[in-house]
Protein backbone atom coordinates (compact mmCIF):
# COMPACT_ATOMS: atom_id res chain seq x y z
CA UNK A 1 -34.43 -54.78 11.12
CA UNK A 2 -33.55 -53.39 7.36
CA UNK A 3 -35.47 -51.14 4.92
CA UNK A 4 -34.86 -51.02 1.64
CA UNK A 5 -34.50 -47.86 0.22
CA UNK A 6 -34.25 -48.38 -3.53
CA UNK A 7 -34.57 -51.39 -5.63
CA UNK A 8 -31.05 -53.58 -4.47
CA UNK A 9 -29.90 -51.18 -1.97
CA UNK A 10 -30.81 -51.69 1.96
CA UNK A 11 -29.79 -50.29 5.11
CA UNK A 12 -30.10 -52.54 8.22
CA UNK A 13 -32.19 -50.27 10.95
CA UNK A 14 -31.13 -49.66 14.79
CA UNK A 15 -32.74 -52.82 16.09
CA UNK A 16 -29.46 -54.56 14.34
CA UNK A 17 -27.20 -53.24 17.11
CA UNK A 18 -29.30 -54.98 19.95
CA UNK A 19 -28.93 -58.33 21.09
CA UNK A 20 -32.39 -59.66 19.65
CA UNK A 21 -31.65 -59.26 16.53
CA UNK A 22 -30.90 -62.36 14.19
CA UNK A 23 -27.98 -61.60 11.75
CA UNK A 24 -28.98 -64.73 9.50
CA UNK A 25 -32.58 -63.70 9.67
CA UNK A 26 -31.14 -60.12 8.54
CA UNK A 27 -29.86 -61.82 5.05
CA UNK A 28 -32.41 -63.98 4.53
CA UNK A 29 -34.79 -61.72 4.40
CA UNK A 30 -33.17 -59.07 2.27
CA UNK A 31 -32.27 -61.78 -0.24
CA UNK A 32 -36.28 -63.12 0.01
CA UNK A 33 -37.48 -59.01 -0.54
CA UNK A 34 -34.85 -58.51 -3.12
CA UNK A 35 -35.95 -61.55 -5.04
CA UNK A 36 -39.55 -60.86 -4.70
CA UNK A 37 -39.15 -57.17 -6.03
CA UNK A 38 -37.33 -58.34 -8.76
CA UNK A 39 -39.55 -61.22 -10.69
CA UNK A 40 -40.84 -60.04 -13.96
CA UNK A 41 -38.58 -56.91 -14.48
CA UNK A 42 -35.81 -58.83 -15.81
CA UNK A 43 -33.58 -57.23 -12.85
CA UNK A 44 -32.77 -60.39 -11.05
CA UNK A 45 -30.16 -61.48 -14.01
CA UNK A 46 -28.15 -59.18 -11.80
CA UNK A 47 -28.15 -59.98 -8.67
CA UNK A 48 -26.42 -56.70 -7.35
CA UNK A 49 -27.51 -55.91 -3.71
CA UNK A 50 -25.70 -52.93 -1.97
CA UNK A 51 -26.22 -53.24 1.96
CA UNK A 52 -25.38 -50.53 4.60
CA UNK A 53 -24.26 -52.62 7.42
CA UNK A 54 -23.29 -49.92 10.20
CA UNK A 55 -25.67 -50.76 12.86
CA UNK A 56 -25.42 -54.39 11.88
CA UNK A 57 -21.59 -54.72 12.59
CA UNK A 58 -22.45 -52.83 16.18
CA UNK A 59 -23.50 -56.17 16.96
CA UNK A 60 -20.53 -58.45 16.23
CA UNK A 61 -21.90 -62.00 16.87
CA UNK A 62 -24.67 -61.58 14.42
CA UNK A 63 -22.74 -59.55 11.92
CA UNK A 64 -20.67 -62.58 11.68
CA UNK A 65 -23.75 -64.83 11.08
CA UNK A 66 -24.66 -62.14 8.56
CA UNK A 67 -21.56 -62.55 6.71
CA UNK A 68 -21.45 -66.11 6.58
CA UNK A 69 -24.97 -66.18 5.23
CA UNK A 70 -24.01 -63.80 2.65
CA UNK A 71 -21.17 -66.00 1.49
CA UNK A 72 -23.50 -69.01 0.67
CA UNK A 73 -26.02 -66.54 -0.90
CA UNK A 74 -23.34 -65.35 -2.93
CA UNK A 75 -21.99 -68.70 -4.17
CA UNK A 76 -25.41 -68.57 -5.59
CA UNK A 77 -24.75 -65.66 -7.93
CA UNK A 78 -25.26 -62.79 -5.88
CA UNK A 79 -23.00 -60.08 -6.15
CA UNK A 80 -23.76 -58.25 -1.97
CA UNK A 81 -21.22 -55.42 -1.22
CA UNK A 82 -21.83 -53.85 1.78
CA UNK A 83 -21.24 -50.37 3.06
CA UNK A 84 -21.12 -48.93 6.66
């Protein structure tokens, strides 16, 4: 579903544009990877995630349940920008 190609910057993968695909799952799991990556080397004071979202937003529904997620992660502190 997404691949991360450098520390805080992922790409969501074909599989986004079909219907299986679980926009919330998308987030979550980014967030969960990104967090993960980041204990111990200090980088998680920033919180910056970059996210290409192009074959995401192919599948509207669950781009929208992507975005929404990303809004509560980032009333948490997390700066996500996204790119397409």
């Amino acid at each position: 579903m997404w691949e991360c190609i450098e520390p805080g910057y992922y790409i969501t993968l074909e599989s986004c544009s079909q219907e299986a695909c679980n926009g919330e799952k998308v987030i979550d799991e980014i967030i969960n990877h990104y967090v993960e990556e980041s204990m111990g080397k200090n980088e998680l004071n920033n919180k910056w995630i970059i996210i290409d979202t192009h074959l995401l937003s192919m599948n509207w529904d669950e781009y929208m349940r992507f975005r929404r997620n990303a809004e509560a992660y980032r009333s948490q502190g997390f700066d996500i920008d996204e790119t397409f």
